[in-house]
N, C-alpha and C. Protein backbone atom coordinates (compact mmCIF):
# COMPACT_ATOMS: atom_id res chain seq x y z
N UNK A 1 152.10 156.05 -243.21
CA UNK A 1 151.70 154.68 -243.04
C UNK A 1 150.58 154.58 -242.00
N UNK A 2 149.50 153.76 -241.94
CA UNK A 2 148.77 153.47 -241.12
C UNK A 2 148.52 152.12 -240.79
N UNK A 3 148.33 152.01 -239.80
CA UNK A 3 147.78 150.39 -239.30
C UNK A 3 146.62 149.99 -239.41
N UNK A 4 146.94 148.48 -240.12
CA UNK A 4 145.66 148.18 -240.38
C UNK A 4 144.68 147.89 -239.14
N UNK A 5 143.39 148.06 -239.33
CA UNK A 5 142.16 147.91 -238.35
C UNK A 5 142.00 146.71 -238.38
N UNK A 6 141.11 145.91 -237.38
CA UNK A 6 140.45 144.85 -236.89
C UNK A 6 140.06 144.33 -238.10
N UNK A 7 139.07 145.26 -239.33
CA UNK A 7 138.34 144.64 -239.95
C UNK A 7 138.90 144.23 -241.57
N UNK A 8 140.24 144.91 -241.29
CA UNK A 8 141.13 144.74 -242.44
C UNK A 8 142.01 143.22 -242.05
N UNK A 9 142.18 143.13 -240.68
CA UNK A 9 142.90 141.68 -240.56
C UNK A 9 141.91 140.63 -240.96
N UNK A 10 140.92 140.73 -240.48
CA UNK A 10 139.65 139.71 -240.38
C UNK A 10 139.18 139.22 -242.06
N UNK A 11 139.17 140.78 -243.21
CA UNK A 11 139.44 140.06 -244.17
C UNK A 11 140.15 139.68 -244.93
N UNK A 12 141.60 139.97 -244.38
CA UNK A 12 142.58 139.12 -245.05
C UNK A 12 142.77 137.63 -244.32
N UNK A 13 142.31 137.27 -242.94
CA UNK A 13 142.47 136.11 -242.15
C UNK A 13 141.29 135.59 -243.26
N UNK A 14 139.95 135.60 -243.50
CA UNK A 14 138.98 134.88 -244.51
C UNK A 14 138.95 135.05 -245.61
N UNK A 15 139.77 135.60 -246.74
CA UNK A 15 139.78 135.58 -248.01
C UNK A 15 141.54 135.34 -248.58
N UNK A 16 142.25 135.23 -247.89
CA UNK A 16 143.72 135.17 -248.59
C UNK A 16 143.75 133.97 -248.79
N UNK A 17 144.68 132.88 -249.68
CA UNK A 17 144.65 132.08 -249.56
C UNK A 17 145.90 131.46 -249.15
N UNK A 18 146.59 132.51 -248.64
CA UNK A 18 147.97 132.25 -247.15
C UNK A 18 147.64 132.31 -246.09
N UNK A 19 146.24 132.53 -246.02
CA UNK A 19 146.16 132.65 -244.69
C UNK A 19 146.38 132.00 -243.78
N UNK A 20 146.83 131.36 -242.24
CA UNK A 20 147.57 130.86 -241.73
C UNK A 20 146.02 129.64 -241.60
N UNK A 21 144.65 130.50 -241.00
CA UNK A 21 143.34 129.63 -241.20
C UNK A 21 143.64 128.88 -242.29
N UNK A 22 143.16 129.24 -242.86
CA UNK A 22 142.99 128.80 -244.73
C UNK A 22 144.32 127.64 -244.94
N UNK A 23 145.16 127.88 -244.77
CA UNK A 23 146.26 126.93 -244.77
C UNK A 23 145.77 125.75 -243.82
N UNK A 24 145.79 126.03 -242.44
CA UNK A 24 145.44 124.53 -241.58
C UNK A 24 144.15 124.31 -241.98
N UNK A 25 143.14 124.73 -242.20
CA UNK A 25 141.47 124.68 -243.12
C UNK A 25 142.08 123.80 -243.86
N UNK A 26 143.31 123.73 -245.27
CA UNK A 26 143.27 122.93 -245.93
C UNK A 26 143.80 121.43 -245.71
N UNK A 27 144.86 121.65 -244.82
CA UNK A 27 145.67 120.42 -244.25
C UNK A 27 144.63 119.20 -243.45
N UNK A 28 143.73 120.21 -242.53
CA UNK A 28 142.76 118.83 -242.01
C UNK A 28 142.25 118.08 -242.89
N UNK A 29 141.32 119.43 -244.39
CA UNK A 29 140.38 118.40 -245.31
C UNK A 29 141.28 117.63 -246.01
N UNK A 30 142.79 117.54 -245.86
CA UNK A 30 143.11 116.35 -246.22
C UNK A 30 143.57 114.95 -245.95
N UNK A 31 143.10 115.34 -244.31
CA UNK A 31 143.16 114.17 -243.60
C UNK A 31 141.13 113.85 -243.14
N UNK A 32 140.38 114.56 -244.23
CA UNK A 32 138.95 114.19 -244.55
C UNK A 32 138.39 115.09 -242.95
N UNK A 33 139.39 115.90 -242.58
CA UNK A 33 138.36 116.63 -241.08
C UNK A 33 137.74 117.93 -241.68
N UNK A 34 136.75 118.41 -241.83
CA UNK A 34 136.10 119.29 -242.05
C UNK A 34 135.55 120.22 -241.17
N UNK A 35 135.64 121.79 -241.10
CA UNK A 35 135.36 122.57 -239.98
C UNK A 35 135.27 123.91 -240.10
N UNK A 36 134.83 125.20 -239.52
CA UNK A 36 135.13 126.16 -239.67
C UNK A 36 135.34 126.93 -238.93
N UNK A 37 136.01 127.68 -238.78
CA UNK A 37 136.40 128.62 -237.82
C UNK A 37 135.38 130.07 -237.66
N UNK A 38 134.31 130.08 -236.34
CA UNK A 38 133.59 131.12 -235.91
C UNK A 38 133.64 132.29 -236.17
N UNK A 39 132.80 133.17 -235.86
CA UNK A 39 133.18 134.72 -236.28
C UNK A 39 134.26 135.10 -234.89
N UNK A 40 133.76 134.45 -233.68
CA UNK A 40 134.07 134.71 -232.56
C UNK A 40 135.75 134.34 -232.40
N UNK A 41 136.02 133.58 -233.53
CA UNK A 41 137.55 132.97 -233.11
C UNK A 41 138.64 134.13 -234.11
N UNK A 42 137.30 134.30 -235.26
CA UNK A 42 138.51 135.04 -236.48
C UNK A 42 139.07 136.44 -235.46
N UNK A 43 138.01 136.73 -234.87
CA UNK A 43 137.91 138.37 -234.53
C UNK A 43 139.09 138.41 -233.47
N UNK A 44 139.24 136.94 -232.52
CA UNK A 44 139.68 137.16 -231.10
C UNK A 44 141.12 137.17 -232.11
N UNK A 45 141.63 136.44 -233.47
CA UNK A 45 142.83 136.95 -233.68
C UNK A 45 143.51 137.74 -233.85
N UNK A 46 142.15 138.50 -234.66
CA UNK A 46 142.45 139.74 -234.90
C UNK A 46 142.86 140.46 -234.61
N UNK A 47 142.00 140.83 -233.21
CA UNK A 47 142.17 141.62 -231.78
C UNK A 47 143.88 140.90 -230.67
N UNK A 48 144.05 139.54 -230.99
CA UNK A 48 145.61 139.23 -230.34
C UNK A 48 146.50 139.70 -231.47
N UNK A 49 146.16 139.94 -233.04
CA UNK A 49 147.37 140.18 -233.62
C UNK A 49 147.68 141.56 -233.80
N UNK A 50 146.68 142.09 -233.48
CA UNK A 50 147.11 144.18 -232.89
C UNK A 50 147.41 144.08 -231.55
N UNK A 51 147.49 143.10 -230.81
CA UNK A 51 147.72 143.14 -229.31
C UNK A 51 148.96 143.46 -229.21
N UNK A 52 149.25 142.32 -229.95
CA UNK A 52 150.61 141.92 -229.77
C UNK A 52 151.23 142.15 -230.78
N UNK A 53 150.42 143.47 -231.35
CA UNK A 53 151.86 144.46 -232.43
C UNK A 53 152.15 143.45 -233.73
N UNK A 54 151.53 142.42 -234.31
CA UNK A 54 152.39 141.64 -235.10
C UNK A 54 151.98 141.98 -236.29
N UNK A 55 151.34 142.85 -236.69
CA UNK A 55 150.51 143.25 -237.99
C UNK A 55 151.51 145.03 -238.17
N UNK A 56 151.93 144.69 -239.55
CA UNK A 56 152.63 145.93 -239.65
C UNK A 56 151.87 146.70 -240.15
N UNK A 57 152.20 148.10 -240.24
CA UNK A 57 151.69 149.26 -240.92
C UNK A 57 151.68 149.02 -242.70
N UNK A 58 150.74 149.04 -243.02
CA UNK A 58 150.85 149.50 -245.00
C UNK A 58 150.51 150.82 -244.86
């Protein structure tokens, strides 16, 4: 098993459509708020969700 890298979270955080982004992304545009989330914000999750171990091994 190996752990996934930075750049494997980053594109499952911008292309899944569970993604936890992508999920609140959809909930605002339906209260008509529109927005997107930075490169600078996807990455810092990235980097807290190997921090803090929460990304398992495939």
């Amino acid at each position: 098993m190996n752990p996934l890298e930075k750049e494997d979270i980053i594109k499952i955080l911008r292309e899944s459509d569970f993604s936890p982004l992508n999920i609140y992304k959809k909930l605002f545009e339906m209260l008509d708020v529109n927005f997107k989330f930075n490169d600078d914000f996807v990455e810092y999750v990235a980097e807290l969700a190997i921090s803090k171990k929460v990304v398992r091994e495939v």
